[in-house]
PDB file of N, CA and C in Angstrom:
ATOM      1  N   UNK A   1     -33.040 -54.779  -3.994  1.00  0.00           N
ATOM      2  CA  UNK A   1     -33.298 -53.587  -3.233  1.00  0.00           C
ATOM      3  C   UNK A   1     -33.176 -52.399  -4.178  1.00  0.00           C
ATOM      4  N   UNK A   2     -34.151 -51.296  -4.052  1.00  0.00           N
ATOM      5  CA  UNK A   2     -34.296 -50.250  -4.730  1.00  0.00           C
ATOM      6  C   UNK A   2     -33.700 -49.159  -4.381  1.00  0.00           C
ATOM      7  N   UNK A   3     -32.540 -48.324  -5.209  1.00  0.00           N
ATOM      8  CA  UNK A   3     -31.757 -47.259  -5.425  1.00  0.00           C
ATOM      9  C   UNK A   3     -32.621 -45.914  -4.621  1.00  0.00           C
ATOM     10  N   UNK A   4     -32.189 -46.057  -3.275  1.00  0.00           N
ATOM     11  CA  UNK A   4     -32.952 -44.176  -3.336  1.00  0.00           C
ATOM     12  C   UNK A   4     -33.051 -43.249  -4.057  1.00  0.00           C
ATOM     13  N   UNK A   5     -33.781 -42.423  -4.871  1.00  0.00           N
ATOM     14  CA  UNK A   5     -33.637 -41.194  -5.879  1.00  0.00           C
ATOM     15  C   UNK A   5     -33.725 -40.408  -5.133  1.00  0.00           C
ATOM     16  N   UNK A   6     -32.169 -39.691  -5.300  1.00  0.00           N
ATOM     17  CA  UNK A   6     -31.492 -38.499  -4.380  1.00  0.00           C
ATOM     18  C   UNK A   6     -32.259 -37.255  -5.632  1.00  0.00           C
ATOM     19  N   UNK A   7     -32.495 -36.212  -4.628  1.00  0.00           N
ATOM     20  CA  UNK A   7     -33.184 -34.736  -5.215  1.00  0.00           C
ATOM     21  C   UNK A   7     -31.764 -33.897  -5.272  1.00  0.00           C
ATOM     22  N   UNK A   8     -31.998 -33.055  -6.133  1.00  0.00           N
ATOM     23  CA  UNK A   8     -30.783 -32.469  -6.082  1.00  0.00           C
ATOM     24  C   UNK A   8     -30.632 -31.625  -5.200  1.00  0.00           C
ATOM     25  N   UNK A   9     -29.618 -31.191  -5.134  1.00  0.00           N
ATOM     26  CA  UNK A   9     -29.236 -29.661  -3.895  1.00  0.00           C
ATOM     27  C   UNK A   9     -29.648 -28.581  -4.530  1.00  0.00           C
ATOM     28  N   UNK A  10     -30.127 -27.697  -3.523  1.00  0.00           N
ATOM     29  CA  UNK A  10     -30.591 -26.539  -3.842  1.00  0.00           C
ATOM     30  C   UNK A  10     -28.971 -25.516  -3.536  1.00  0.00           C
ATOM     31  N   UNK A  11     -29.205 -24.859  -4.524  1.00  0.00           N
ATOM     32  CA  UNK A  11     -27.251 -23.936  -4.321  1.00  0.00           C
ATOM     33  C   UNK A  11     -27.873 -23.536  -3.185  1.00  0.00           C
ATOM     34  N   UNK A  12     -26.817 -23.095  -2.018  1.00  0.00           N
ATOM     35  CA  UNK A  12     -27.436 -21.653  -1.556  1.00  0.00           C
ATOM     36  C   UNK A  12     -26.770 -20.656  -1.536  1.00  0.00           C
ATOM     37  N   UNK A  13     -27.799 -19.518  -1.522  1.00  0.00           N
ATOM     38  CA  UNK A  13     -27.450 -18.092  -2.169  1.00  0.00           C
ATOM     39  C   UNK A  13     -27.444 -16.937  -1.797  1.00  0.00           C
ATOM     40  N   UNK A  14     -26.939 -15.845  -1.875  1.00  0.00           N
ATOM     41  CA  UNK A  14     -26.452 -14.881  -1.150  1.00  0.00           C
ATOM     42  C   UNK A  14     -26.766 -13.925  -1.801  1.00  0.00           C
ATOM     43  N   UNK A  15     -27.751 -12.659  -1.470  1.00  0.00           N
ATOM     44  CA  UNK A  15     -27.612 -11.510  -2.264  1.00  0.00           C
ATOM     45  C   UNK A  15     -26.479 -10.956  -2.884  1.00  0.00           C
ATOM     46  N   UNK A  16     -26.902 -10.449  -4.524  1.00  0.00           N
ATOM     47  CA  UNK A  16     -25.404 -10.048  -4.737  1.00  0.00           C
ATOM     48  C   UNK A  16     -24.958  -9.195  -3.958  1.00  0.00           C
ATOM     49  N   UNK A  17     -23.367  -9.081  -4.356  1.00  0.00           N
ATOM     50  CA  UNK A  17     -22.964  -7.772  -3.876  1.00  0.00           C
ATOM     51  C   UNK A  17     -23.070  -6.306  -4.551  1.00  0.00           C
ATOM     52  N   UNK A  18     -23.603  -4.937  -4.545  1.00  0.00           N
ATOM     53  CA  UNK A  18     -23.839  -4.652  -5.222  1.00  0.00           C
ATOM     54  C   UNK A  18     -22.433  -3.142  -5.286  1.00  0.00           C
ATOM     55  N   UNK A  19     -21.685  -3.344  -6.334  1.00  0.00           N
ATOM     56  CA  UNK A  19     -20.160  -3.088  -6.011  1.00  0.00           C
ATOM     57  C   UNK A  19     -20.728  -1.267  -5.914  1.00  0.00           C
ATOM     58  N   UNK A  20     -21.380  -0.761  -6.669  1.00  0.00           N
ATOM     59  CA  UNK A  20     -21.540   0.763  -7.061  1.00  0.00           C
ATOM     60  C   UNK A  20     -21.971   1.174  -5.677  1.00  0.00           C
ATOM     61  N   UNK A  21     -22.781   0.564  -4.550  1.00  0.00           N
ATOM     62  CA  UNK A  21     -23.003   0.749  -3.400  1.00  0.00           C
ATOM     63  C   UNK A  21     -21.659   1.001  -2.460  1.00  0.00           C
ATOM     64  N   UNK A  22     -20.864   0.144  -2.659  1.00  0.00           N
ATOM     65  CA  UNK A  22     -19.357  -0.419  -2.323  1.00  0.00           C
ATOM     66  C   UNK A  22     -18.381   1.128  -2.506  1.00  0.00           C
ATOM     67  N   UNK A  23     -18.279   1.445  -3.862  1.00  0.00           N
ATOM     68  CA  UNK A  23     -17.477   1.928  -4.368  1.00  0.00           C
ATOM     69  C   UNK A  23     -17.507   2.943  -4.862  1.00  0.00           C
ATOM     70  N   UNK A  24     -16.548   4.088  -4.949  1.00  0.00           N
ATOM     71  CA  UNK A  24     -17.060   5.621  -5.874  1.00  0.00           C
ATOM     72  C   UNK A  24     -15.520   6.090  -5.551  1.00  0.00           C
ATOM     73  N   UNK A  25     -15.536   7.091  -6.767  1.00  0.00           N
ATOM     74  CA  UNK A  25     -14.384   8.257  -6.266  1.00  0.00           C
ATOM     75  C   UNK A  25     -14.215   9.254  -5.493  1.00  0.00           C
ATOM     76  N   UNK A  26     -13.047   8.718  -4.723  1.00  0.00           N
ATOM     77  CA  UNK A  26     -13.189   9.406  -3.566  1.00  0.00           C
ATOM     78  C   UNK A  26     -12.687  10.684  -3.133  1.00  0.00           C
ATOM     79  N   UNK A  27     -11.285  10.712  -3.916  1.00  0.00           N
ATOM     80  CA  UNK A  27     -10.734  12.227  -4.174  1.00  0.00           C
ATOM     81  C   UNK A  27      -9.536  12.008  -4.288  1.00  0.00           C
ATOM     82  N   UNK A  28      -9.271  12.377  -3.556  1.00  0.00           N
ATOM     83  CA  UNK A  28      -7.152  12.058  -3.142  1.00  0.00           C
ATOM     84  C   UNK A  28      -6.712  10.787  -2.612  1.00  0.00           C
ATOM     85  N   UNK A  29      -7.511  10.681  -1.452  1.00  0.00           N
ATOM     86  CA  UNK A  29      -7.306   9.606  -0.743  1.00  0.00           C
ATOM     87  C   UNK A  29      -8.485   8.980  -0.332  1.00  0.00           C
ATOM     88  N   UNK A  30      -8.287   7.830   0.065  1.00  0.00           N
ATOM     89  CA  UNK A  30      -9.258   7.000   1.031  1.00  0.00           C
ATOM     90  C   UNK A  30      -9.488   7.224   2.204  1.00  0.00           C
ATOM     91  N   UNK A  31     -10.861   6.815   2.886  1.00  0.00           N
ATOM     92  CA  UNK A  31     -11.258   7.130   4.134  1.00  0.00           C
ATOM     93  C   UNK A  31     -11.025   6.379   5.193  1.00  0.00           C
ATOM     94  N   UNK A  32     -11.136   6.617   6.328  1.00  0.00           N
ATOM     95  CA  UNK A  32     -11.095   5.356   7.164  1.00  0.00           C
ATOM     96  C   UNK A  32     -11.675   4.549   6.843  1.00  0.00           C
ATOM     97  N   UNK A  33     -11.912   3.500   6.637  1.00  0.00           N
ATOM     98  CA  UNK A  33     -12.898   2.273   7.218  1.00  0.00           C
ATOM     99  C   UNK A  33     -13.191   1.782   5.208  1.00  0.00           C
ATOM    100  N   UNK A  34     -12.150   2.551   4.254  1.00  0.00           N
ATOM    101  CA  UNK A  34     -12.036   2.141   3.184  1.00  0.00           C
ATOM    102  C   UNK A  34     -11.082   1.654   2.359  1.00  0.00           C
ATOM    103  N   UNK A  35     -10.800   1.159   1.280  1.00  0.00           N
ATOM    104  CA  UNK A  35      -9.738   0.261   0.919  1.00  0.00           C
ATOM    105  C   UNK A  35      -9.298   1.104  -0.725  1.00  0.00           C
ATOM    106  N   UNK A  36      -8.223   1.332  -0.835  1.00  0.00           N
ATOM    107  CA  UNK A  36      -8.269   1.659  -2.272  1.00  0.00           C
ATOM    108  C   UNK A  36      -7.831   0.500  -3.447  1.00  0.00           C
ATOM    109  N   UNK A  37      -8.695   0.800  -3.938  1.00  0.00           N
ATOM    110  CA  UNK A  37      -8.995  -0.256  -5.222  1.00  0.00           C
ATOM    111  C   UNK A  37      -7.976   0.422  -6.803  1.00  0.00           C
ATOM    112  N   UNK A  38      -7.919   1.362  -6.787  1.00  0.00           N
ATOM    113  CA  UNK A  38      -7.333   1.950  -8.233  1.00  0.00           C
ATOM    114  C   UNK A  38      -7.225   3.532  -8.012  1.00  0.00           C
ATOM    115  N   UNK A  39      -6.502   4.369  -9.592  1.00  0.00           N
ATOM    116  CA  UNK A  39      -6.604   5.591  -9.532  1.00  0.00           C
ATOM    117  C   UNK A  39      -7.184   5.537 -10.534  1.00  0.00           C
ATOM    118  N   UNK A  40      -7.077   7.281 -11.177  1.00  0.00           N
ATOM    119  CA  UNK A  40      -7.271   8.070 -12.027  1.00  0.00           C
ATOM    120  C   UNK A  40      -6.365   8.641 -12.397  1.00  0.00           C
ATOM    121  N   UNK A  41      -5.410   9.071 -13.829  1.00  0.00           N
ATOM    122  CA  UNK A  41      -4.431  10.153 -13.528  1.00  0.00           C
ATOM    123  C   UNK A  41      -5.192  11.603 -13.821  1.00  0.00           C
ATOM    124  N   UNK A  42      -5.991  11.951 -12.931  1.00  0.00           N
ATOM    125  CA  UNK A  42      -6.766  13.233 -12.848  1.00  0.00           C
ATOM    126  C   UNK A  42      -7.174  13.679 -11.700  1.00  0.00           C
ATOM    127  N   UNK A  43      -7.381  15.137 -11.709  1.00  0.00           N
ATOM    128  CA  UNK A  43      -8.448  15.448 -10.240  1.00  0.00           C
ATOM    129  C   UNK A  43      -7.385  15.518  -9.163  1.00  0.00           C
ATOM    130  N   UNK A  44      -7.695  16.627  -8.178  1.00  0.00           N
ATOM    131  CA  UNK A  44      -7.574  16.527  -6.975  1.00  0.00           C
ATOM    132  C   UNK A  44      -5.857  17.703  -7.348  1.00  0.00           C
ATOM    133  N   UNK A  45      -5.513  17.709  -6.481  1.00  0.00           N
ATOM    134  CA  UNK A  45      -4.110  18.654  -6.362  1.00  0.00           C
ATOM    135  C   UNK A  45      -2.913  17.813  -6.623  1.00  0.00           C
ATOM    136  N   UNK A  46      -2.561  16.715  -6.701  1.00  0.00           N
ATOM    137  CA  UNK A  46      -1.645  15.626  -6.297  1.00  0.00           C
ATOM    138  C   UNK A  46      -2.013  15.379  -7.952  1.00  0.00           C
ATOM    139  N   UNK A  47      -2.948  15.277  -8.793  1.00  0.00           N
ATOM    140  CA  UNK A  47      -2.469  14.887  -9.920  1.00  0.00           C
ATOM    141  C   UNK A  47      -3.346  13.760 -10.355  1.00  0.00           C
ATOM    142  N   UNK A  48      -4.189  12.702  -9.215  1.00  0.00           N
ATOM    143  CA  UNK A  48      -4.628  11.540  -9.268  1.00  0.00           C
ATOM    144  C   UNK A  48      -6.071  11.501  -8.196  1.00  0.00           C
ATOM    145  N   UNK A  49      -6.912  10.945  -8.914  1.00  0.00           N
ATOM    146  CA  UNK A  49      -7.805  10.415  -8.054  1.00  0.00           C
ATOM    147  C   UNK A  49      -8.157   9.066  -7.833  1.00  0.00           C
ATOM    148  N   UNK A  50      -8.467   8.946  -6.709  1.00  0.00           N
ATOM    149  CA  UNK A  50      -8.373   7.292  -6.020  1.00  0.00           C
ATOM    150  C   UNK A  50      -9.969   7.120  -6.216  1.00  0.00           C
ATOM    151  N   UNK A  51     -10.101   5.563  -6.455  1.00  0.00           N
ATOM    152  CA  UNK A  51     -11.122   4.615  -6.316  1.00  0.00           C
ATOM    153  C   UNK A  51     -11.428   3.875  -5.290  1.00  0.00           C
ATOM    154  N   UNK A  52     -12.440   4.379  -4.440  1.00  0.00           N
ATOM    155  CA  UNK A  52     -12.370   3.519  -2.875  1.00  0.00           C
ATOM    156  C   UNK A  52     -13.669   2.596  -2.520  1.00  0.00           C
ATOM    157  N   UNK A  53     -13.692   1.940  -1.925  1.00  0.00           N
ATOM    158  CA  UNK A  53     -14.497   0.672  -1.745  1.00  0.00           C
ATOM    159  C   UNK A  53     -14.466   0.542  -0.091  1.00  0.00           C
ATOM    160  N   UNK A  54     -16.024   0.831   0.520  1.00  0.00           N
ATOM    161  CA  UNK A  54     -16.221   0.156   2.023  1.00  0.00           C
ATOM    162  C   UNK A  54     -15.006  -0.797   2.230  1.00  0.00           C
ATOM    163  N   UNK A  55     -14.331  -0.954   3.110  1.00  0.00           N
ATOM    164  CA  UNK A  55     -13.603  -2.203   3.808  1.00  0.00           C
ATOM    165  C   UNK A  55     -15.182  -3.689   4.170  1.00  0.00           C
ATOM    166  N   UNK A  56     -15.158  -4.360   3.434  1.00  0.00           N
ATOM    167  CA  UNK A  56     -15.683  -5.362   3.515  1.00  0.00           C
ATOM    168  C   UNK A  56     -15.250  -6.592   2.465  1.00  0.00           C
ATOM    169  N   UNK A  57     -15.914  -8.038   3.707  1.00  0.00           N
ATOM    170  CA  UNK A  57     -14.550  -8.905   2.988  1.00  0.00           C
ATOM    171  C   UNK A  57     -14.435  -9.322   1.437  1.00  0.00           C
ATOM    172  N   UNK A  58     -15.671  -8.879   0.955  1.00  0.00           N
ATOM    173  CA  UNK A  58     -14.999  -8.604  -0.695  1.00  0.00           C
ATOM    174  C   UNK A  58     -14.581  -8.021  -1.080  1.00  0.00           C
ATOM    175  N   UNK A  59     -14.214  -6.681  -0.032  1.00  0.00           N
ATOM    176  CA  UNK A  59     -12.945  -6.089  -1.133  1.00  0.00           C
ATOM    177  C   UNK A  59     -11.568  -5.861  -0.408  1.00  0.00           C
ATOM    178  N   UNK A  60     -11.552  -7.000   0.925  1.00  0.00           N
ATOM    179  CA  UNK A  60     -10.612  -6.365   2.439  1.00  0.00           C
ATOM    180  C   UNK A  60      -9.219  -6.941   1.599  1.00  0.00           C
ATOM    181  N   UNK A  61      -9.219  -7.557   0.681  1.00  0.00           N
ATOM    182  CA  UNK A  61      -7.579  -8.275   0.569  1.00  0.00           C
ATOM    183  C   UNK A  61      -7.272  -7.095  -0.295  1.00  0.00           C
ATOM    184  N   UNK A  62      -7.896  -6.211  -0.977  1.00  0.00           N
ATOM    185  CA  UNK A  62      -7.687  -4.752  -1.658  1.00  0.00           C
ATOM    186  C   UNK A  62      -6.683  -3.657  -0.260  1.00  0.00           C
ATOM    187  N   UNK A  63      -6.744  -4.410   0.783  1.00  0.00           N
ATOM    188  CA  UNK A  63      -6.589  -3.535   1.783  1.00  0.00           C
ATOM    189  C   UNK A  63      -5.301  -4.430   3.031  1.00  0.00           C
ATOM    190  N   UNK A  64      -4.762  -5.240   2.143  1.00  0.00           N
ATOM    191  CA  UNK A  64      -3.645  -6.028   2.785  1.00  0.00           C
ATOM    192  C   UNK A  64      -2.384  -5.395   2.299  1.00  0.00           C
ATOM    193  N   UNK A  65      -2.380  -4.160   0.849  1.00  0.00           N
ATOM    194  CA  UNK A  65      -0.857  -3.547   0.294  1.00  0.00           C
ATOM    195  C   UNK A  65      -1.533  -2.373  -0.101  1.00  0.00           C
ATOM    196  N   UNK A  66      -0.549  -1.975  -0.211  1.00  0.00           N
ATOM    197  CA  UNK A  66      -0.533  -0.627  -0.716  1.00  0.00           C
ATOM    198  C   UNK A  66       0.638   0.289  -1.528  1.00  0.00           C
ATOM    199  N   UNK A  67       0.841   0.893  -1.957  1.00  0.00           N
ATOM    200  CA  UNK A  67       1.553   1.744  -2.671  1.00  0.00           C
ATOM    201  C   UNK A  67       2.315   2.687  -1.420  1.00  0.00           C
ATOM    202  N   UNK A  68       3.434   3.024  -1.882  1.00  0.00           N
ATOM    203  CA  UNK A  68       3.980   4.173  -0.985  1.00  0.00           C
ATOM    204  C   UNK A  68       5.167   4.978  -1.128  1.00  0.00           C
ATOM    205  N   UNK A  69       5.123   6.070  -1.627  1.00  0.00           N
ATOM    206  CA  UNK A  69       5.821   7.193  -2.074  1.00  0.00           C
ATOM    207  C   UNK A  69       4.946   7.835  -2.690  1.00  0.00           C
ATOM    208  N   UNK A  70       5.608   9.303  -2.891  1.00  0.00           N
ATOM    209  CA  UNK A  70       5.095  10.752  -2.930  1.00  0.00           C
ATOM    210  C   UNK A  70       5.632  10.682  -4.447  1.00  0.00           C
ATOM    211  N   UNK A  71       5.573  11.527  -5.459  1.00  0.00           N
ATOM    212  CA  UNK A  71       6.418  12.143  -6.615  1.00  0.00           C
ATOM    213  C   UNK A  71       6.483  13.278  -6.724  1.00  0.00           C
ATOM    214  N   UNK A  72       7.503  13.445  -6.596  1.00  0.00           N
ATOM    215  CA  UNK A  72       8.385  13.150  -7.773  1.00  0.00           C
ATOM    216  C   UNK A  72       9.661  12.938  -7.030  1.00  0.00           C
ATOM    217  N   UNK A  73       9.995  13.039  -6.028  1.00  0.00           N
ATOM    218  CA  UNK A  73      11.356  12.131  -5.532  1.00  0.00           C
ATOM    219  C   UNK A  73      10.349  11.238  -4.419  1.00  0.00           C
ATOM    220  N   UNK A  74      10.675  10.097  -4.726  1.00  0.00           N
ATOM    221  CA  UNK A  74       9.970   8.510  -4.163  1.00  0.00           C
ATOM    222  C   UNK A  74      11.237   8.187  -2.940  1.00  0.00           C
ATOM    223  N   UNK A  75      11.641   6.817  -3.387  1.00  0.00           N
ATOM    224  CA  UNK A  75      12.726   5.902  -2.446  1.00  0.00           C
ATOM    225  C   UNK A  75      11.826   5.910  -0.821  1.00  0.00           C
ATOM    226  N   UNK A  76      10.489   5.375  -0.643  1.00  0.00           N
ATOM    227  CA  UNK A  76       9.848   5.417   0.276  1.00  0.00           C
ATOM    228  C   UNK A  76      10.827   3.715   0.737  1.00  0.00           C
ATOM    229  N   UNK A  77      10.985   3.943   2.632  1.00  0.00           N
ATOM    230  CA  UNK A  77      10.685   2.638   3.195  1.00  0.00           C
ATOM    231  C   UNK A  77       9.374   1.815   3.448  1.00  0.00           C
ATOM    232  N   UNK A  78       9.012   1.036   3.484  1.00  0.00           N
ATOM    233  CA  UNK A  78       7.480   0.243   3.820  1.00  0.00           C
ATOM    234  C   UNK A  78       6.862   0.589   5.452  1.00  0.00           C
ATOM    235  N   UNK A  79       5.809   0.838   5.484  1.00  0.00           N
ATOM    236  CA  UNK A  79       5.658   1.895   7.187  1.00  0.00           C
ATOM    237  C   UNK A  79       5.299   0.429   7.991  1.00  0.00           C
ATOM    238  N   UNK A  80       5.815   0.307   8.991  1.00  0.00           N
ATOM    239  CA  UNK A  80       5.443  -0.974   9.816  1.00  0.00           C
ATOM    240  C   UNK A  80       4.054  -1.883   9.973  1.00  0.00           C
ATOM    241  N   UNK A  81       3.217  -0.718   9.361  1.00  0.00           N
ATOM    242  CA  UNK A  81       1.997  -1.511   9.564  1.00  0.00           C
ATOM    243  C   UNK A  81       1.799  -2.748   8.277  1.00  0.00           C
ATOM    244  N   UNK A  82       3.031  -2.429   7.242  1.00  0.00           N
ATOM    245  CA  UNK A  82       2.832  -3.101   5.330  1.00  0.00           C
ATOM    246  C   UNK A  82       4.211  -3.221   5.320  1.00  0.00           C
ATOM    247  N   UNK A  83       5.007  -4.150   6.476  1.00  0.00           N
ATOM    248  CA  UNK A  83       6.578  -4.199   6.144  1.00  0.00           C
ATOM    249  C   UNK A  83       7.121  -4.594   4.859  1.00  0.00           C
ATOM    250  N   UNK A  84       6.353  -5.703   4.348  1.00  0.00           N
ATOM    251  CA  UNK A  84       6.992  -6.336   2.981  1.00  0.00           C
ATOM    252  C   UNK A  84       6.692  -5.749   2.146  1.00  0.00           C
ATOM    253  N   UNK A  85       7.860  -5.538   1.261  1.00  0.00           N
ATOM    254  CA  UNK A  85       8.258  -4.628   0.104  1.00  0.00           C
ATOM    255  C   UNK A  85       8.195  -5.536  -1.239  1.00  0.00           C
ATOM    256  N   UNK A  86       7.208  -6.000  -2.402  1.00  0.00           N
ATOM    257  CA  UNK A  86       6.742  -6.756  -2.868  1.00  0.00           C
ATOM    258  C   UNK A  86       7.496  -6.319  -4.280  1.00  0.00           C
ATOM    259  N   UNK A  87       7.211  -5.140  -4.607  1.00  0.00           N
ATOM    260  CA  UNK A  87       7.829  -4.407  -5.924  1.00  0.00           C
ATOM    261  C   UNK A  87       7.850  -2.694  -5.778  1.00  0.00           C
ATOM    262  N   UNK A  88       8.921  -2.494  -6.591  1.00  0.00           N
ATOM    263  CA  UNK A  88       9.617  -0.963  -6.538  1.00  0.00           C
ATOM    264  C   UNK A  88       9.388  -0.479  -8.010  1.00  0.00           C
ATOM    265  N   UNK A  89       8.557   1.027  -8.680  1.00  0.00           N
ATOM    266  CA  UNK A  89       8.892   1.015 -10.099  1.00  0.00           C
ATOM    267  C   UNK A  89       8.595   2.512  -9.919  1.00  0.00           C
ATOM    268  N   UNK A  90       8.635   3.396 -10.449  1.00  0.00           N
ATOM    269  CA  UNK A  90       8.544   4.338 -10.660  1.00  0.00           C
ATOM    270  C   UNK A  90       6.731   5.286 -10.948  1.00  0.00           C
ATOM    271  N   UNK A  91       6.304   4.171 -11.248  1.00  0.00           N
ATOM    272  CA  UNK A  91       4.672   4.735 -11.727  1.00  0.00           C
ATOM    273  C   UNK A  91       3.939   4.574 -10.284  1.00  0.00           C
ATOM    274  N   UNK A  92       4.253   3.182  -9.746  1.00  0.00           N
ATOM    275  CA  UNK A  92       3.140   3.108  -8.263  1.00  0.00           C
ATOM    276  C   UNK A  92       1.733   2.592  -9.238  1.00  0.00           C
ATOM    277  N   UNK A  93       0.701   3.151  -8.982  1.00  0.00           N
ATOM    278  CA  UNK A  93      -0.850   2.609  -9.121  1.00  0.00           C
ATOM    279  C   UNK A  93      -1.243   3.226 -10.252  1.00  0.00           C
ATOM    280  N   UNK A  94      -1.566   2.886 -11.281  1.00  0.00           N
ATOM    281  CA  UNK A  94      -2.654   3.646 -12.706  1.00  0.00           C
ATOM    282  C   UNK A  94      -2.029   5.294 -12.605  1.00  0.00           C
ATOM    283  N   UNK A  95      -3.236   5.623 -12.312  1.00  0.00           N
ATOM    284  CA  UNK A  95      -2.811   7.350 -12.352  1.00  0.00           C
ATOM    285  C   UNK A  95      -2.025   8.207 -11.553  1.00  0.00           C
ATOM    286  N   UNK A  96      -1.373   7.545 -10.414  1.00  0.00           N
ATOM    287  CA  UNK A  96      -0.227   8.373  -9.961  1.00  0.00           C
ATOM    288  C   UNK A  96       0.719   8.707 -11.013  1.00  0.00           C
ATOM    289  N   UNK A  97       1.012  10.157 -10.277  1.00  0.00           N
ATOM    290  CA  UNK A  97       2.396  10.789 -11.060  1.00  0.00           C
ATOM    291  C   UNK A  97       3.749   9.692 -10.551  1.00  0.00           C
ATOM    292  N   UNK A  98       4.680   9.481 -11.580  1.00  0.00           N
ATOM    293  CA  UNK A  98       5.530   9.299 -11.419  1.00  0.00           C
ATOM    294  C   UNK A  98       6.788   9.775 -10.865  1.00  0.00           C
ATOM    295  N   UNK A  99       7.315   8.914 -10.458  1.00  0.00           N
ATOM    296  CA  UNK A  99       8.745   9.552  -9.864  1.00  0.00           C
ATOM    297  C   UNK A  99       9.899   9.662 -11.027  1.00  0.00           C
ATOM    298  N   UNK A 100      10.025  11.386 -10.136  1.00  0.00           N
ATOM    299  CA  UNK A 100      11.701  11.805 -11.322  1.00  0.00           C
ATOM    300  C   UNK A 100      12.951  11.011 -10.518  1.00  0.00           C
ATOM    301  N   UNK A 101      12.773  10.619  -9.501  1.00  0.00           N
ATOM    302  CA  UNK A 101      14.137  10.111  -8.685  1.00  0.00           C
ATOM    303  C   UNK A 101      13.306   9.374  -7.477  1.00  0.00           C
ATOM    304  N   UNK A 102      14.202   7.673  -7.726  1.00  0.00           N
ATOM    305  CA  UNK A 102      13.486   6.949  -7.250  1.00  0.00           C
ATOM    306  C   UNK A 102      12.479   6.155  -7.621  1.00  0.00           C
ATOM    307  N   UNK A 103      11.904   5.104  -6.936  1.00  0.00           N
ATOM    308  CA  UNK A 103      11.121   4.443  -6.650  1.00  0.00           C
ATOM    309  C   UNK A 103       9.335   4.716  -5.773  1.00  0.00           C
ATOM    310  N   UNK A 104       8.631   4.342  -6.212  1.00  0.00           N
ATOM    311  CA  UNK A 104       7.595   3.526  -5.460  1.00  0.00           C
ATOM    312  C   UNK A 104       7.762   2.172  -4.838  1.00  0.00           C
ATOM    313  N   UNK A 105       6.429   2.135  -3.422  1.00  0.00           N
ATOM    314  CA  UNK A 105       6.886   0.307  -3.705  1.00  0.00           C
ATOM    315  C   UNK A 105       5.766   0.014  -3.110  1.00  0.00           C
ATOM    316  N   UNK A 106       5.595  -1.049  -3.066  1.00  0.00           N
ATOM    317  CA  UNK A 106       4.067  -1.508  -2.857  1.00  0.00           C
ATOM    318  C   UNK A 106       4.348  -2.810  -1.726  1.00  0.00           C
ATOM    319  N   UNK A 107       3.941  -2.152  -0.566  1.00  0.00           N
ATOM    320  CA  UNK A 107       4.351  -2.758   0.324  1.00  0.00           C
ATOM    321  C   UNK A 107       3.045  -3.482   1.162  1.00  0.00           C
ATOM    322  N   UNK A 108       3.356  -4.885   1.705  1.00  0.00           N
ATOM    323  CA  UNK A 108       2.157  -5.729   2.201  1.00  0.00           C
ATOM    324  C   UNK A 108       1.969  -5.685   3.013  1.00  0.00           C
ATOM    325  N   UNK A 109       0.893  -6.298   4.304  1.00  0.00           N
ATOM    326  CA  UNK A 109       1.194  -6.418   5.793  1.00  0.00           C
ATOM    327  C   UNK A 109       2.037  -7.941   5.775  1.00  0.00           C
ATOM    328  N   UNK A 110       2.250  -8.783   6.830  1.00  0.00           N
ATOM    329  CA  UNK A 110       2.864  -9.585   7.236  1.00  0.00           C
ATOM    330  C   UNK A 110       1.548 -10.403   6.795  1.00  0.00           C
ATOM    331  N   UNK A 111       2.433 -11.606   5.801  1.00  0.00           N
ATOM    332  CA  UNK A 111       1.589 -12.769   6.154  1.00  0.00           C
ATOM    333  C   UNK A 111       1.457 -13.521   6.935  1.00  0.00           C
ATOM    334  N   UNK A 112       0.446 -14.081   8.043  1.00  0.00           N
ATOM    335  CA  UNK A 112       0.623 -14.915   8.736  1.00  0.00           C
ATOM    336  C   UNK A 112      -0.082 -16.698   8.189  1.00  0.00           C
ATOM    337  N   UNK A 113       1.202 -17.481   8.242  1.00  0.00           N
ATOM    338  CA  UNK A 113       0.520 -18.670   8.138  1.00  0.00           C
ATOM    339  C   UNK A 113       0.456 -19.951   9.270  1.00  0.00           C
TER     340      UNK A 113
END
């Protein structure tokens, strides 16, 4: 009996994503319905400008933590919506100003498993 000759699979494929569509600087902060991805230490009154990205699911786990404290006196608690407190340091994200007293901390939402 003769071996069927299997054809190969065709991948299938998905337009890229095209991130510059996604993403730009946004100013100070992020918008609703956006995720921040990084800073700048420039721009804006605060010292730093943020890098923001549509909330979509390639960039939504960008949007599960976050950073939180002000500088130059930090010692922020985590706000209920990002209870877990993951790490504490003084810089926070790229171009934020640092804290003279205190901490940053970069706090998560709840994992659920």
């Amino acid at each position: 009996m003769a071996v069927p000759k299997l054809e190969k699979p065709q991948p299938v494929t998905q337009p890229p994503i095209k991130v510059a569509e996604l993403c730009g600087w946004s100013g100070c902060y992020c918008n609703s319905g956006e995720v921040d991805v990084g800073s700048l230490g420039v721009g804006c009154n605060i010292k730093h400008q943020t890098a923001c990205c549509t909330n979509v699911p390639a960039t939504a786990a960008y949007g599960e933590c976050k950073w939180v404290g002000t500088a130059s006196t930090c010692n922020p608690d985590c706000p209920s919506g990002f209870p877990t407190k993951t790490v504490s340091t003084t810089r926070g994200a790229g171009g934020e100003q640092p804290c003279i007293i205190g901490d940053k901390s970069y706090c998560c939402r709840e994992i659920n498993t």
